[in-house]
C-alpha atoms as a PDB file:
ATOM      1  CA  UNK A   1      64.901 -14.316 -45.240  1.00  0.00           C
ATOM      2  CA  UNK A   2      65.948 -11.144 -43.191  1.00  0.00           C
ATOM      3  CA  UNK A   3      69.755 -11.521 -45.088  1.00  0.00           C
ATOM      4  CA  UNK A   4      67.829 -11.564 -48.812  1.00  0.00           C
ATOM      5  CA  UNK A   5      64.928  -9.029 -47.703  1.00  0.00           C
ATOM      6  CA  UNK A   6      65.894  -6.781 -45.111  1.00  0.00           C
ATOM      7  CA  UNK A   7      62.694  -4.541 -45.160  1.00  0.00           C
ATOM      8  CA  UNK A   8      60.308  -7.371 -43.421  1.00  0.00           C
ATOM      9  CA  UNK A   9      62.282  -6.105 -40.407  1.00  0.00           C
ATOM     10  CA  UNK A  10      59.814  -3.188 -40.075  1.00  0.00           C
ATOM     11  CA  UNK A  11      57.261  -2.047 -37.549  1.00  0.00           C
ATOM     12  CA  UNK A  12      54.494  -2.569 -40.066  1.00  0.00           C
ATOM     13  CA  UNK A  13      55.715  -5.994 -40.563  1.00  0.00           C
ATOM     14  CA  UNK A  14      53.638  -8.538 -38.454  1.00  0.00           C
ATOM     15  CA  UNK A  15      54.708 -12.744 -38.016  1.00  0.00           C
ATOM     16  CA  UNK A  16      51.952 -15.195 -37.041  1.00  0.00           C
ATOM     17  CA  UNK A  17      53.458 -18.278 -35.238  1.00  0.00           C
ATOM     18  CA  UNK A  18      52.144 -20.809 -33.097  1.00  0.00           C
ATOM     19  CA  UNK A  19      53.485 -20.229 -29.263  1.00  0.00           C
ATOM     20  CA  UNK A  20      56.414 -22.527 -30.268  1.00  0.00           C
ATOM     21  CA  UNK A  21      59.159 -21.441 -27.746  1.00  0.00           C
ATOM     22  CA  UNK A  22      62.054 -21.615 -29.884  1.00  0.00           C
ATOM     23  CA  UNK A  23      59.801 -20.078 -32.763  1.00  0.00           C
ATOM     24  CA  UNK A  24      59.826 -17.146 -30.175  1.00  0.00           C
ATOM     25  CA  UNK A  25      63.006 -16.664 -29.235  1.00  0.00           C
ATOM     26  CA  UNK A  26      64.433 -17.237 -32.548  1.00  0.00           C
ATOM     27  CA  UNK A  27      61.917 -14.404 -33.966  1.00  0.00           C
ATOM     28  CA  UNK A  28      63.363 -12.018 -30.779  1.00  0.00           C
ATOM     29  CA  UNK A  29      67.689 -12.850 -31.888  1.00  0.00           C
ATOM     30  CA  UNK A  30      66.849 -12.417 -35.765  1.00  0.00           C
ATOM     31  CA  UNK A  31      64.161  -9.490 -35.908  1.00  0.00           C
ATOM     32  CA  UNK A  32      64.560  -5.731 -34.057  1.00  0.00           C
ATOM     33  CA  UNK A  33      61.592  -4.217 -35.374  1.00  0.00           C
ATOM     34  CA  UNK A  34      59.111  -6.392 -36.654  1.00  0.00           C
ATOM     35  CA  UNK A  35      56.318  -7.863 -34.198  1.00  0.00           C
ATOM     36  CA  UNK A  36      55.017 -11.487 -33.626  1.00  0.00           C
ATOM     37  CA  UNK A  37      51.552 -12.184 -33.169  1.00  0.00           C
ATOM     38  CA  UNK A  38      50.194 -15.647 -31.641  1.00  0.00           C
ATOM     39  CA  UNK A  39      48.082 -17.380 -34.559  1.00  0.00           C
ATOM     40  CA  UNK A  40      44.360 -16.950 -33.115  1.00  0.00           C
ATOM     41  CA  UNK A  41      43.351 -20.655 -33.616  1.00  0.00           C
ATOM     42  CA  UNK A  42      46.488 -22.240 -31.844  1.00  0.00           C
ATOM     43  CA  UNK A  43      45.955 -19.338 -29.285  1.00  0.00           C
ATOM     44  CA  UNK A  44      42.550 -20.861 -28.445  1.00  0.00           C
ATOM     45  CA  UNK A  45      42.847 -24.700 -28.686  1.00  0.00           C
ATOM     46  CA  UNK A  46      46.189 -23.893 -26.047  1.00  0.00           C
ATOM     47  CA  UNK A  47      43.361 -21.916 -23.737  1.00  0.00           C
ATOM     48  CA  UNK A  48      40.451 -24.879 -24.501  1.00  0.00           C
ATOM     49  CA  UNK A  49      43.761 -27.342 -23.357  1.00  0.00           C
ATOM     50  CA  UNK A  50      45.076 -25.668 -20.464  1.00  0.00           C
ATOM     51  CA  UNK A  51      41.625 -23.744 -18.942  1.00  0.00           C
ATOM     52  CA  UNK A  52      38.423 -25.556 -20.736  1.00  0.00           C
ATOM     53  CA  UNK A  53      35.214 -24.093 -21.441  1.00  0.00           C
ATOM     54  CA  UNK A  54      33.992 -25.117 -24.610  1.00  0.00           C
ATOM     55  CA  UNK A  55      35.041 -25.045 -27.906  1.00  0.00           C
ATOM     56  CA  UNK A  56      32.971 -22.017 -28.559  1.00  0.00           C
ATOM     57  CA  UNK A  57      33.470 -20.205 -25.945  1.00  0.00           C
ATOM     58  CA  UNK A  58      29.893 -20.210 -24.684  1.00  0.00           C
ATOM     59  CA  UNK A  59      30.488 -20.235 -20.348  1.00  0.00           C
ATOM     60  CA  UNK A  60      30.426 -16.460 -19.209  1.00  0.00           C
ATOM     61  CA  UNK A  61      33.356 -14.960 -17.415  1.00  0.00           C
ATOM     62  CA  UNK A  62      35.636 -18.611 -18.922  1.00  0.00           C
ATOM     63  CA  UNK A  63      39.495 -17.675 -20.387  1.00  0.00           C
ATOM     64  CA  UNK A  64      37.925 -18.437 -24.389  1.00  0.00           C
ATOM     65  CA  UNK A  65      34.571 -16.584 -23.405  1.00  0.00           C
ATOM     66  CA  UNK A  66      37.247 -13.553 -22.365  1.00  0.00           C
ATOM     67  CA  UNK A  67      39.776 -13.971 -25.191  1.00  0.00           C
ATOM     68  CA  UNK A  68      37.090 -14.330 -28.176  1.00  0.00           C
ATOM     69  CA  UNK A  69      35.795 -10.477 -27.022  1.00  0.00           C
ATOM     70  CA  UNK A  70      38.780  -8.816 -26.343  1.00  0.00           C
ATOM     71  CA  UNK A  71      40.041 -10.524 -29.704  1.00  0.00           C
ATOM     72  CA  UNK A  72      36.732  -9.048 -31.414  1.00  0.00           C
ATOM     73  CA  UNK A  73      37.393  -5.342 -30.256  1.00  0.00           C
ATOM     74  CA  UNK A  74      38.413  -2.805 -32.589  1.00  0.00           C
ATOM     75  CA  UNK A  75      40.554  -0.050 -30.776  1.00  0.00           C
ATOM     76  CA  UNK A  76      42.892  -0.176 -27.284  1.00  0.00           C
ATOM     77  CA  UNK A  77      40.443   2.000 -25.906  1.00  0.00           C
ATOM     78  CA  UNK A  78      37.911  -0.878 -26.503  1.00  0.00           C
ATOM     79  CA  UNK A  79      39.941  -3.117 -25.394  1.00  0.00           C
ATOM     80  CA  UNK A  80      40.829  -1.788 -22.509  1.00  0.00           C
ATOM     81  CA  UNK A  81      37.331  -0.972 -20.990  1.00  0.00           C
ATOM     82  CA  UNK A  82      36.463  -4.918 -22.123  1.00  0.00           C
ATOM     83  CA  UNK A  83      39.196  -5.817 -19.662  1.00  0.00           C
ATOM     84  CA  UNK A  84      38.229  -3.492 -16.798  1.00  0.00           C
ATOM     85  CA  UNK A  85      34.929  -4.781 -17.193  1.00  0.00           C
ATOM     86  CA  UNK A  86      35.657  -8.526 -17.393  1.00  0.00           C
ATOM     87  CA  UNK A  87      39.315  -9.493 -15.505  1.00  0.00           C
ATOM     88  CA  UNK A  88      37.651  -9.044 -12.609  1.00  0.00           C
ATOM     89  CA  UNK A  89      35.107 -11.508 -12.687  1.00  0.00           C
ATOM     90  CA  UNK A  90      37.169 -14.327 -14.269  1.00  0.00           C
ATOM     91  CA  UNK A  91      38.522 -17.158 -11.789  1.00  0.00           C
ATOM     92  CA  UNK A  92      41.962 -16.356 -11.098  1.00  0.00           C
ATOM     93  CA  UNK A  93      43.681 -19.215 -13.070  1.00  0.00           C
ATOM     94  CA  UNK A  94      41.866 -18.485 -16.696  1.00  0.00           C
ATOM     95  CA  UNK A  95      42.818 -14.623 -15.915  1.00  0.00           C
ATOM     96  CA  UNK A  96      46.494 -15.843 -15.000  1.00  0.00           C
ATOM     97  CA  UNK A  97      46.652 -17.898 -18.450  1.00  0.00           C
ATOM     98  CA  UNK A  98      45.346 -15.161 -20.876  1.00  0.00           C
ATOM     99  CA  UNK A  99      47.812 -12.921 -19.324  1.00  0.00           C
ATOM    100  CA  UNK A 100      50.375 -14.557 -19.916  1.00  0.00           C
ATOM    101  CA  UNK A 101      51.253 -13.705 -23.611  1.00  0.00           C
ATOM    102  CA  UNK A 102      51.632  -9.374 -23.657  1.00  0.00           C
ATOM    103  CA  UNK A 103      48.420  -7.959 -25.548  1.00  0.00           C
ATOM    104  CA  UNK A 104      49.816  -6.770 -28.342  1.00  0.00           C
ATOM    105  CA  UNK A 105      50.757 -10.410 -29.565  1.00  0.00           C
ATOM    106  CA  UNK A 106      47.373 -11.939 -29.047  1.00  0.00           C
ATOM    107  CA  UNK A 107      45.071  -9.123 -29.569  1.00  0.00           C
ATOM    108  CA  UNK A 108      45.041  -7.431 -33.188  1.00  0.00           C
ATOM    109  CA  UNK A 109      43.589  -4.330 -31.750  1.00  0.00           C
ATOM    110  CA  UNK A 110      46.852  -3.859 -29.241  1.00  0.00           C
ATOM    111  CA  UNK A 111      48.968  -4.743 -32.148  1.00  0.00           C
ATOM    112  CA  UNK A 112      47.236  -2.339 -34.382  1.00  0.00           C
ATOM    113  CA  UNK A 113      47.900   0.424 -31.462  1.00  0.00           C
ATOM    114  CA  UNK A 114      51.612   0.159 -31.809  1.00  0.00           C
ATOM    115  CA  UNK A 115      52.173   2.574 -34.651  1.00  0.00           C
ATOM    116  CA  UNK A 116      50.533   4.308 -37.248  1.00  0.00           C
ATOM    117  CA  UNK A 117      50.355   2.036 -40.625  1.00  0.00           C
ATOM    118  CA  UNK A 118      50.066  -1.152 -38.932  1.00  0.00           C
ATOM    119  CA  UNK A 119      46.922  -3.044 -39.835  1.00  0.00           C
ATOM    120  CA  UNK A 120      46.045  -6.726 -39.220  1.00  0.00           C
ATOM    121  CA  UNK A 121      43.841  -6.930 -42.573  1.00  0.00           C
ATOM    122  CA  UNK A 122      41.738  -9.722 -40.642  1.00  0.00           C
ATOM    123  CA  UNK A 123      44.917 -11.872 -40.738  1.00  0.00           C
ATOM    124  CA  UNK A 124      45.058 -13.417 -37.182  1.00  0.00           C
ATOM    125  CA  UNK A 125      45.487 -17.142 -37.794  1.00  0.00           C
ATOM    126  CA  UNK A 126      48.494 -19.194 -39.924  1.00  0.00           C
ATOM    127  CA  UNK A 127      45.128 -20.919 -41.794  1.00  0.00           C
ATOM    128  CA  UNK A 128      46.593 -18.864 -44.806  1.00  0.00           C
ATOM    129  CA  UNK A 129      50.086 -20.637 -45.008  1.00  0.00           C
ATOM    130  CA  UNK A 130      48.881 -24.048 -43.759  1.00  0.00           C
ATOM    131  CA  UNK A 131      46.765 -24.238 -46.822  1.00  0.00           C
ATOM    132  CA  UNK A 132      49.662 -23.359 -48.830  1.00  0.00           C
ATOM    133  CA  UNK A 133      51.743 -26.087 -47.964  1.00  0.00           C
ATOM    134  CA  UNK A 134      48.962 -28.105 -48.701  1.00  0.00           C
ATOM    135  CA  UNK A 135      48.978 -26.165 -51.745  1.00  0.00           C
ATOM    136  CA  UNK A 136      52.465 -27.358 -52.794  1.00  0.00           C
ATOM    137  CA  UNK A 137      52.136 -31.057 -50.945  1.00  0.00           C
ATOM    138  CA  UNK A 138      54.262 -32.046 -54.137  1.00  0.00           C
ATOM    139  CA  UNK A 139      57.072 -29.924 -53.271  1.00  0.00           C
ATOM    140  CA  UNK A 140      57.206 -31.138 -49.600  1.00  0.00           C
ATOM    141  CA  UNK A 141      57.222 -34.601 -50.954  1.00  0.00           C
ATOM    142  CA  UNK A 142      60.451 -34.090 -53.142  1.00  0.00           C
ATOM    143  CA  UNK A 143      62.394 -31.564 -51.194  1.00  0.00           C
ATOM    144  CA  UNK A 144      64.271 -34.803 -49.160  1.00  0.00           C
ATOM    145  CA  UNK A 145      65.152 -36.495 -52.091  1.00  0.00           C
ATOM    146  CA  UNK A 146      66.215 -33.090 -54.450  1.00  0.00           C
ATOM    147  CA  UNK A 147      66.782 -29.503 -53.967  1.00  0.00           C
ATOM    148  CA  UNK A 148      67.081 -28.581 -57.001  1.00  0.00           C
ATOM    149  CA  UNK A 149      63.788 -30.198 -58.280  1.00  0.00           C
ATOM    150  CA  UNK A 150      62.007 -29.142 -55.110  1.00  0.00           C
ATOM    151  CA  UNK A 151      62.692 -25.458 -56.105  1.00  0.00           C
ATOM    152  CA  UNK A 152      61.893 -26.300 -59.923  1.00  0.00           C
ATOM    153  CA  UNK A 153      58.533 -27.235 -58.881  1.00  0.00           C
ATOM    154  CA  UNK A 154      57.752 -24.748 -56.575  1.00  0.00           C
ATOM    155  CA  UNK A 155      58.387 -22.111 -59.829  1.00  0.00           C
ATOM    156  CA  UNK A 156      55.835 -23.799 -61.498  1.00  0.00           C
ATOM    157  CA  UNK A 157      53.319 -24.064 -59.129  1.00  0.00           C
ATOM    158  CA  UNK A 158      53.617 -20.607 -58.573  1.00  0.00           C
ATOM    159  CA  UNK A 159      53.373 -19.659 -61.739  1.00  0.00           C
ATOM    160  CA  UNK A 160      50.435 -21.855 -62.803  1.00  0.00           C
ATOM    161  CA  UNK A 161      49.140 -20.505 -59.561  1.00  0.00           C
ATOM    162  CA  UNK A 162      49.726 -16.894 -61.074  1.00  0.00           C
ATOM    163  CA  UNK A 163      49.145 -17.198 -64.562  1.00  0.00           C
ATOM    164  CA  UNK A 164      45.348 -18.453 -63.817  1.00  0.00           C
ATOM    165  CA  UNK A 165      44.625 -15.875 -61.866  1.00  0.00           C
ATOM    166  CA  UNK A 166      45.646 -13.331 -64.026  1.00  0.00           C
ATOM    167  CA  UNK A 167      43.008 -15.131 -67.039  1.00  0.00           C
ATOM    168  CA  UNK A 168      40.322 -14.852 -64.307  1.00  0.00           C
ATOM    169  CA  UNK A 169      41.672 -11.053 -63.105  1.00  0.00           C
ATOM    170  CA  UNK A 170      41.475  -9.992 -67.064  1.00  0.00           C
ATOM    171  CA  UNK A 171      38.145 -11.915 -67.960  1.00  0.00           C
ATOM    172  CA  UNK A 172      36.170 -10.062 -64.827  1.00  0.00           C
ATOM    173  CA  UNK A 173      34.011  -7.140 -66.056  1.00  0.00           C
ATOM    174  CA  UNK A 174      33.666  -5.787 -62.229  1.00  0.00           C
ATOM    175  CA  UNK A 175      36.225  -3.653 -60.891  1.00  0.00           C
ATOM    176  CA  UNK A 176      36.182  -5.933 -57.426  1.00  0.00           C
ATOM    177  CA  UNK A 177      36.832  -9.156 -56.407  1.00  0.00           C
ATOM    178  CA  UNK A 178      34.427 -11.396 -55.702  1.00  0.00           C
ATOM    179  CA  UNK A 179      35.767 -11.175 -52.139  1.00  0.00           C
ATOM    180  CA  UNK A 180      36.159  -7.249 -52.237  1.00  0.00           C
ATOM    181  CA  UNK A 181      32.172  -7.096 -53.654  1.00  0.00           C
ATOM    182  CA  UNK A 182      31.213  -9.112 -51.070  1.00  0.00           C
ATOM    183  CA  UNK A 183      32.865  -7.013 -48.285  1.00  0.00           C
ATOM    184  CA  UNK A 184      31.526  -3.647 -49.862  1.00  0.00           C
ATOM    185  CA  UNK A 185      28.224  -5.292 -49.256  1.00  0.00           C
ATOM    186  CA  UNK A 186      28.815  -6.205 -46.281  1.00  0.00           C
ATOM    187  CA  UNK A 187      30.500  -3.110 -45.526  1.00  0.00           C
ATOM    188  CA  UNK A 188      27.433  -0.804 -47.542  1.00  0.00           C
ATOM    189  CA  UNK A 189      24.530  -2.684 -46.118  1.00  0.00           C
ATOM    190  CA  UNK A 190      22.566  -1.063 -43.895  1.00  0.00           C
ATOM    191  CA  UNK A 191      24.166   1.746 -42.915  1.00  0.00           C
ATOM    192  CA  UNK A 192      21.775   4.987 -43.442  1.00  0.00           C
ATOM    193  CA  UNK A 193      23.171   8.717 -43.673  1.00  0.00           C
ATOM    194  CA  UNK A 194      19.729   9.885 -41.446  1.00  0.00           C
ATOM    195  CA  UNK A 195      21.017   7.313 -38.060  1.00  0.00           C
ATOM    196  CA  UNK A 196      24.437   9.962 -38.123  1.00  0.00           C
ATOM    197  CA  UNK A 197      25.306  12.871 -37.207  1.00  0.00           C
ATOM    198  CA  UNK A 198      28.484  14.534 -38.818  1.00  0.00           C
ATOM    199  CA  UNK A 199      30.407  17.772 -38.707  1.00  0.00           C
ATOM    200  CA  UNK A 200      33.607  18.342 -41.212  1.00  0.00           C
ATOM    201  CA  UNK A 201      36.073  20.421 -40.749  1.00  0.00           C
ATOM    202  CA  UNK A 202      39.374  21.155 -42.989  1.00  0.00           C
ATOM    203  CA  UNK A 203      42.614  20.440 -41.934  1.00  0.00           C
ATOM    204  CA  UNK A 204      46.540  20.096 -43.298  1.00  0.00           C
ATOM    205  CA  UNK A 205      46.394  17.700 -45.976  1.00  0.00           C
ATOM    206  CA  UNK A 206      42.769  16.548 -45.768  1.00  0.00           C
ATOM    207  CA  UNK A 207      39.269  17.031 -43.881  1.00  0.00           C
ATOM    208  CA  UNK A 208      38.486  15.581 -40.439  1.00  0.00           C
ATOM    209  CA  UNK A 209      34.948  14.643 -40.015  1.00  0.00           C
ATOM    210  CA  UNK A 210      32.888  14.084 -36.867  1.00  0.00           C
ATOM    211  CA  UNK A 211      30.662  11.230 -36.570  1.00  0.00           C
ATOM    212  CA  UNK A 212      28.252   9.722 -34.093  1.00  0.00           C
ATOM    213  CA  UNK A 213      25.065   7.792 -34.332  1.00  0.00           C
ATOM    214  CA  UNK A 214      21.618  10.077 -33.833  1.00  0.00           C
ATOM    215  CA  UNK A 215      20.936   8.296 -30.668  1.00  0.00           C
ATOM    216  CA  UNK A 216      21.151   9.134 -26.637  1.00  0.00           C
ATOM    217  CA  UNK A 217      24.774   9.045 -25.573  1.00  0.00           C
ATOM    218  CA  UNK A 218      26.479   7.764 -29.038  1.00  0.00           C
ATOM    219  CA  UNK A 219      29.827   7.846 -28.862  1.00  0.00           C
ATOM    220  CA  UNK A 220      31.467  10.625 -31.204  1.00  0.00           C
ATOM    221  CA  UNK A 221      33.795   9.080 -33.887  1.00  0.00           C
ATOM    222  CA  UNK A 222      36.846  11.082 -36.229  1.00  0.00           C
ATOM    223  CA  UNK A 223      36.784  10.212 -39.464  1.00  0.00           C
ATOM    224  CA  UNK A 224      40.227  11.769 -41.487  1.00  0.00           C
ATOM    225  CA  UNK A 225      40.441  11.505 -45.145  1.00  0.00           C
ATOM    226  CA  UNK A 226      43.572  12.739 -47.225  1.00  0.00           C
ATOM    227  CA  UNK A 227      43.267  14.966 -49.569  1.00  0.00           C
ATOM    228  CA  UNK A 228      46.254  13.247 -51.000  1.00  0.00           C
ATOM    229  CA  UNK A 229      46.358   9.598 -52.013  1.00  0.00           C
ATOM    230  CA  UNK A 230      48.688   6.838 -51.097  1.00  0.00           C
ATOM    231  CA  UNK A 231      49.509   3.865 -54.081  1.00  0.00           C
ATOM    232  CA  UNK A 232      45.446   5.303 -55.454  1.00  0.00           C
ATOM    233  CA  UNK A 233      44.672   4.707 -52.280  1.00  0.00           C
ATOM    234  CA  UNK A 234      42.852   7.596 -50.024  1.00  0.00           C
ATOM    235  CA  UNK A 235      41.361   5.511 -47.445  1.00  0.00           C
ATOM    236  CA  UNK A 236      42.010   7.313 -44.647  1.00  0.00           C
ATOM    237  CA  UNK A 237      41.000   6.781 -41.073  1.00  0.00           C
ATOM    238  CA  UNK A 238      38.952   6.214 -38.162  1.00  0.00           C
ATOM    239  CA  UNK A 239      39.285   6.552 -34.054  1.00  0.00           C
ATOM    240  CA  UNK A 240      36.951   3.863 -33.736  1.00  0.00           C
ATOM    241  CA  UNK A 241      40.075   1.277 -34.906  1.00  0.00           C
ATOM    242  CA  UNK A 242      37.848  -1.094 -37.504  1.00  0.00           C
ATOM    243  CA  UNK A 243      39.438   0.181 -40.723  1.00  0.00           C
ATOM    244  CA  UNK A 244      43.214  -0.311 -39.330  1.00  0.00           C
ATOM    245  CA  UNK A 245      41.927  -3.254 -37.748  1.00  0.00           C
ATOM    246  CA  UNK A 246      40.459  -4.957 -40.339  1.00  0.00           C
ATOM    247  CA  UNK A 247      41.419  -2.752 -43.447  1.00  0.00           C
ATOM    248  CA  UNK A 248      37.868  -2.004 -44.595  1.00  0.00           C
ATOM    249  CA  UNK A 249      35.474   1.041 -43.853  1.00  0.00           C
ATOM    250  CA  UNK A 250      33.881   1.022 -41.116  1.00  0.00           C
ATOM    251  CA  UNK A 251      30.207   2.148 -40.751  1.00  0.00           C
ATOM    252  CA  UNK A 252      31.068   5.925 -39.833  1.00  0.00           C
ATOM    253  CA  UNK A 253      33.771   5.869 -43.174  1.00  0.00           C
ATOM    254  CA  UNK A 254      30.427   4.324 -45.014  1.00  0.00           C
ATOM    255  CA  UNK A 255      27.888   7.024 -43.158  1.00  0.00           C
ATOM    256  CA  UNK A 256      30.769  10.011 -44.555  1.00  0.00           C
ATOM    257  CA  UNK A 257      30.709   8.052 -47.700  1.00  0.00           C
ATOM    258  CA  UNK A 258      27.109   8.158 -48.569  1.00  0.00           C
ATOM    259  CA  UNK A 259      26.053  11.650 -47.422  1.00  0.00           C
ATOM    260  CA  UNK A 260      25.037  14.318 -48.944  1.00  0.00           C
ATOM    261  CA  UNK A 261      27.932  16.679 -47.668  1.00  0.00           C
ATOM    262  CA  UNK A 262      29.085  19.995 -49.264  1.00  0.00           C
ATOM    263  CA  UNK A 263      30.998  19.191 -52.265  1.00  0.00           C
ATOM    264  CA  UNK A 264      34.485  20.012 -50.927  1.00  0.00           C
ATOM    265  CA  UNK A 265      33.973  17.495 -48.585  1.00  0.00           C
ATOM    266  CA  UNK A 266      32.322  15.147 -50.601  1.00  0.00           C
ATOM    267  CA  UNK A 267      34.353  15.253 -53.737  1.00  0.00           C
ATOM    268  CA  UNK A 268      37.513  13.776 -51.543  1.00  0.00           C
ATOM    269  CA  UNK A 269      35.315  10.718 -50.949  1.00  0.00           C
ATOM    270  CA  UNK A 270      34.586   9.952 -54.742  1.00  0.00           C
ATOM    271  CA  UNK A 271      38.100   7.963 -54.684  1.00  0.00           C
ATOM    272  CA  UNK A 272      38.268   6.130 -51.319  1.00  0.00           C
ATOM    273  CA  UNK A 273      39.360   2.223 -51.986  1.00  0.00           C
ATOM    274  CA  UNK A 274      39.539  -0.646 -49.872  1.00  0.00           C
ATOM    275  CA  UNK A 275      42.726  -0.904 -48.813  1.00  0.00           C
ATOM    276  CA  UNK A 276      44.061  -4.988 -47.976  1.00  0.00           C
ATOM    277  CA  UNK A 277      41.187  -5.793 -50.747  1.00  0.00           C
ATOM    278  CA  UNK A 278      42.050  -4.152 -53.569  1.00  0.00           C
ATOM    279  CA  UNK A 279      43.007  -0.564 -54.742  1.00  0.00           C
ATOM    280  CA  UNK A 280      40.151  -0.411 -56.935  1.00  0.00           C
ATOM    281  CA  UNK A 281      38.058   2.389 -56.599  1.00  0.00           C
ATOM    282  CA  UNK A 282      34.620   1.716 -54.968  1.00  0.00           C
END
């Protein structure tokens, strides 16, 4: 794959694997610059095997009651105060176990905190792929007996696969997705301009705004939007870590979005898209 397309080998570039051994060192002789990340599911049923407590994660202070917050957080400096505030109160083995695989391949918040344009786009788990080879269960039944038909069916799967898609894509009236209208609900919902407070500023190549909820000791938040766009895209950023996180707004990008700021400030936000859901503008 590396030989055929040697840009995956990038810092942006992220691998979800199981915590296969030879999987791992394979990834470290082949790839310099790419990262690999521990799919979150196997992560967990390895820490429900080798520590216990519950599926869910429900017993206080347990390795999957630990690894489910830290896994939730949204920045490294998040993170980081989770784990001052926790690793002390877990029993030594469940603290020895999660500790055991460096943060950035475990946590996408670490991983996120490696560089600047690396986002985990909620992708944390191989679910994606496994349902893909399910997906193309005829290929995987052929590919011992021909090659050459294996391949020929793949092609066609993937283009049925993209040639229905592209009916639906051309047939939709809505600029979204259904899943990218959902998450600007989800995203929209209930966040109201008069619970911020924000301050803009101008800077080189955009405008850095200053956001924090109207409440006693609220955190303080920088929201930076381009003035320029990237691929349509002007999505900017946020310290809080959601939006490279996840790759959607989070509520202070929302708060920014919906005010009533002065129009040099509010202009740049007519164009801001979703970036990892579509580049569509909301």
């Amino acid at each position: 794959m590396k030989s055929v397309h040697p840009s995956v080998d990038s810092p942006e570039k992220t691998f979800v694997t199981d915590q296969d051994k030879g999987s791992i060192l394979a990834f470290n002789d082949v790839f310099e610059h790419a990262s690999q990340f521990m799919c979150s599911f196997h992560r967990r049923q390895n820490i429900l095997k080798t520590c216990g407590g519950g599926k869910k994660g429900l017993v206080p202070y347990s390795a999957m009651w630990v690894f489910n917050i830290l896994h939730a957080c949204n920045s490294i400096n998040q993170l980081n105060r989770c784990k001052e505030k926790y690793y002390d109160k877990m029993h030594p083995t469940d603290l020895h176990y999660l500790q055991s695989l460096p943060d950035e391949c475990q946590y996408p918040a670490a991983r996120c905190a490696m560089g600047d344009g690396i986002s985990m786009y909620s992708k944390s788990a191989s679910s994606g792929v496994e349902s893909m080879n399910n997906a193309n269960s005829p290929v995987r039944q052929r590919t011992a007996v021909d090659i050459l038909v294996a391949v020929m069916l793949l092609l066609d799967l993937e283009g049925e696969r993209f040639r229905r898609y592209k009916e639906l894509a051309w047939e939709r009236e809505d600029q979204l997705t259904d899943k990218g209208m959902r998450l600007m609900e989800e995203c929209f919902e209930g966040v109201e301009v008069r619970d911020y407070i924000m301050s803009a500023v101008s800077i080189d190549h955009g405008h850095r705004i200053t956001v924090k909820k109207s409440t006693v000791n609220a955190s303080s938040f920088t929201v930076v939007i381009p003035s320029e766009g990237h691929l349509g895209s002007r999505f900017g950023t946020c310290t809080c870590g959601k939006p490279g996180t996840y790759g959607i707004p989070c509520d202070h990008m929302v708060a920014v979005a919906k005010s009533d700021m002065s129009p040099e400030v509010h202009c740049n936000w007519c164009n801001i898209s979703v970036t990892g859901v579509t580049n569509v503008t909301l």
